[in-house]
Protein backbone atom coordinates (compact mmCIF):
# COMPACT_ATOMS: atom_id res chain seq x y z
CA UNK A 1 11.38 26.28 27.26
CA UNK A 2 9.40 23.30 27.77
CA UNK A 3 10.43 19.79 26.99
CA UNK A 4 9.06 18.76 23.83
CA UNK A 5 10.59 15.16 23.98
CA UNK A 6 8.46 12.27 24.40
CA UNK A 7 11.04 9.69 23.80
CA UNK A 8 13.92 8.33 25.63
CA UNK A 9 17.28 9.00 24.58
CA UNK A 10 20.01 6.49 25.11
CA UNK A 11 23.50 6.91 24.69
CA UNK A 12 25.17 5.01 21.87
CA UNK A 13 27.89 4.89 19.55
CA UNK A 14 28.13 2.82 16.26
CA UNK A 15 30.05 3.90 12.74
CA UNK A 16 26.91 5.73 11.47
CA UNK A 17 27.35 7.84 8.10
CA UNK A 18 24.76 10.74 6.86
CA UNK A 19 23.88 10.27 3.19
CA UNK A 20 22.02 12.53 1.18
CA UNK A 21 22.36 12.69 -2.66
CA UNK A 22 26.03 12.83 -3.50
CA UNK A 23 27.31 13.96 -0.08
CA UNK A 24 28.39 11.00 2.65
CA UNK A 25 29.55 12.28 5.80
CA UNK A 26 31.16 9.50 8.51
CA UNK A 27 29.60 11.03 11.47
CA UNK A 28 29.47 10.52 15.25
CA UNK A 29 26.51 8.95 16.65
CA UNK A 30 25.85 10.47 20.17
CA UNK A 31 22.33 9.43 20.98
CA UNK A 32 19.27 7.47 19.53
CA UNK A 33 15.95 7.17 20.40
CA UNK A 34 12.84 5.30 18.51
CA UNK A 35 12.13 8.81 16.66
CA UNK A 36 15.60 9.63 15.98
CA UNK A 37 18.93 10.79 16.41
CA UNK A 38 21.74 13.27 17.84
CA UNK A 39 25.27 13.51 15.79
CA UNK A 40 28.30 15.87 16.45
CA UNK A 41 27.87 17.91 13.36
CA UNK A 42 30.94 16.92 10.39
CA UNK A 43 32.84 19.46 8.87
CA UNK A 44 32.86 20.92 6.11
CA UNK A 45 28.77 20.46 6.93
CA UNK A 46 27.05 20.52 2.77
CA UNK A 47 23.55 19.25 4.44
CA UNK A 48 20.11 20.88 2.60
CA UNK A 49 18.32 21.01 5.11
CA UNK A 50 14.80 21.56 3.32
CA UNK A 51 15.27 17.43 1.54
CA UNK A 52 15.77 14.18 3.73
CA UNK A 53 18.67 12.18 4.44
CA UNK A 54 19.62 8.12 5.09
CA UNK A 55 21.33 7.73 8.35
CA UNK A 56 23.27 4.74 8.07
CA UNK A 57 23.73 3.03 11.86
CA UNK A 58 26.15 0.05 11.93
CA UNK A 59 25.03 -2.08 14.64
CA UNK A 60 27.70 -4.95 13.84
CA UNK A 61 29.05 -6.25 10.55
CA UNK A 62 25.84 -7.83 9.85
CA UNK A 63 22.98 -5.43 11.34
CA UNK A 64 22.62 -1.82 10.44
CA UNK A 65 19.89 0.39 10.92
CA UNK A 66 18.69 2.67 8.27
CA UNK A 67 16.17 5.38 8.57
CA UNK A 68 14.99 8.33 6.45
CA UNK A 69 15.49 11.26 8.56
CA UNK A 70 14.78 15.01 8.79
CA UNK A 71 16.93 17.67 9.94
CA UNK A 72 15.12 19.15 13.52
CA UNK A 73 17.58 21.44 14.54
CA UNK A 74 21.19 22.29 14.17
CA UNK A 75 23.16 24.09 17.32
CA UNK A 76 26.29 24.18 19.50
CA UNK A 77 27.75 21.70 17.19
CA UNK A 78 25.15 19.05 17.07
CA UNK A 79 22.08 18.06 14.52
CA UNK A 80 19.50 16.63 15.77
CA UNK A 81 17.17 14.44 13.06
CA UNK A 82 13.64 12.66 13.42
CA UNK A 83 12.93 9.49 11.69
CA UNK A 84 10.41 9.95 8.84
CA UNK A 85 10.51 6.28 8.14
CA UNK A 86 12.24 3.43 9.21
CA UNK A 87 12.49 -0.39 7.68
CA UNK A 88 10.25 -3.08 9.57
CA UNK A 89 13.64 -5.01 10.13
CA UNK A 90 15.30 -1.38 11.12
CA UNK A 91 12.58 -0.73 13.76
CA UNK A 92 13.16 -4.05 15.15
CA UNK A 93 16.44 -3.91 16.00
CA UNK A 94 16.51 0.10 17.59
CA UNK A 95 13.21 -1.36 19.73
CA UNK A 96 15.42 -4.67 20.67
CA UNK A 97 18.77 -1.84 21.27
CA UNK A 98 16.15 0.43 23.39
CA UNK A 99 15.15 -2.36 24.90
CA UNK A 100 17.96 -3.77 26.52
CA UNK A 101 19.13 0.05 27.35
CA UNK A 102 15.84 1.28 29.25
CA UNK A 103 15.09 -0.98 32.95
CA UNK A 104 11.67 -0.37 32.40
CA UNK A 105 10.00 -2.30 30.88
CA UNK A 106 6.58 -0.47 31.18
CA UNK A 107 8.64 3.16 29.37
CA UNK A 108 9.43 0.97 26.69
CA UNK A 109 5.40 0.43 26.15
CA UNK A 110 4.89 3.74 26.51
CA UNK A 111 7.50 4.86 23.73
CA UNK A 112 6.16 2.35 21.23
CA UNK A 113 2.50 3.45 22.03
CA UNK A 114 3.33 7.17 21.51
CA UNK A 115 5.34 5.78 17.99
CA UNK A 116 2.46 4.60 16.91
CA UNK A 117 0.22 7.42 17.45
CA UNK A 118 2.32 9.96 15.46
């Protein structure tokens, strides 16, 4: 299979929670990227996967992220999601978090160039 991914995924872990209509799930955050997101999938697991959902990122007590995301895939455990929109002061602090987690400084361009274009 050929890799599909055009964004860097980093690491992270931050009290995130999954909302979508009635359902809230406290999940764990495993990775993030500028288009979205990896979690270890919560049981019992209610998700539709054919609406949206909020992910909820707590970056501190006072700065959370909060994106509209899709479900891309769901296997071995995990769910994958891609950000259908994201918050101008959302997008500025996952750039500012990729930032200081990618050495290059040129990738970084790169990633918010191919943001832009989808």
């Amino acid at each position: 299979m050929s890799e599909r991914r055009r964004f860097v995924r980093i690491e992270f872990h931050a009290r995130t929670e999954l909302i979508q209509g009635q359902y809230k799930w406290p999940v764990e955050l495993l990775d993030l990227s500028l288009k979205g997101l990896l979690i270890k999938k919560p049981e019992p697991w209610l998700g539709n996967p054919e609406k949206t959902f909020t992910a909820d990122i707590h970056l501190s007590n006072e700065v959370e992220l909060k994106m509209d995301v899709r479900l891309a895939h769901d296997d071995h455990g995990h769910l994958g999601f891609v950000c259908e929109h994201i918050d101008l002061d959302s997008i500025a602090h996952l750039r500012r978090l990729v930032e200081l987690n990618l050495a290059d400084h040129d990738e970084l361009e790169r990633e918010l160039a191919a943001l832009i274009q989808i």
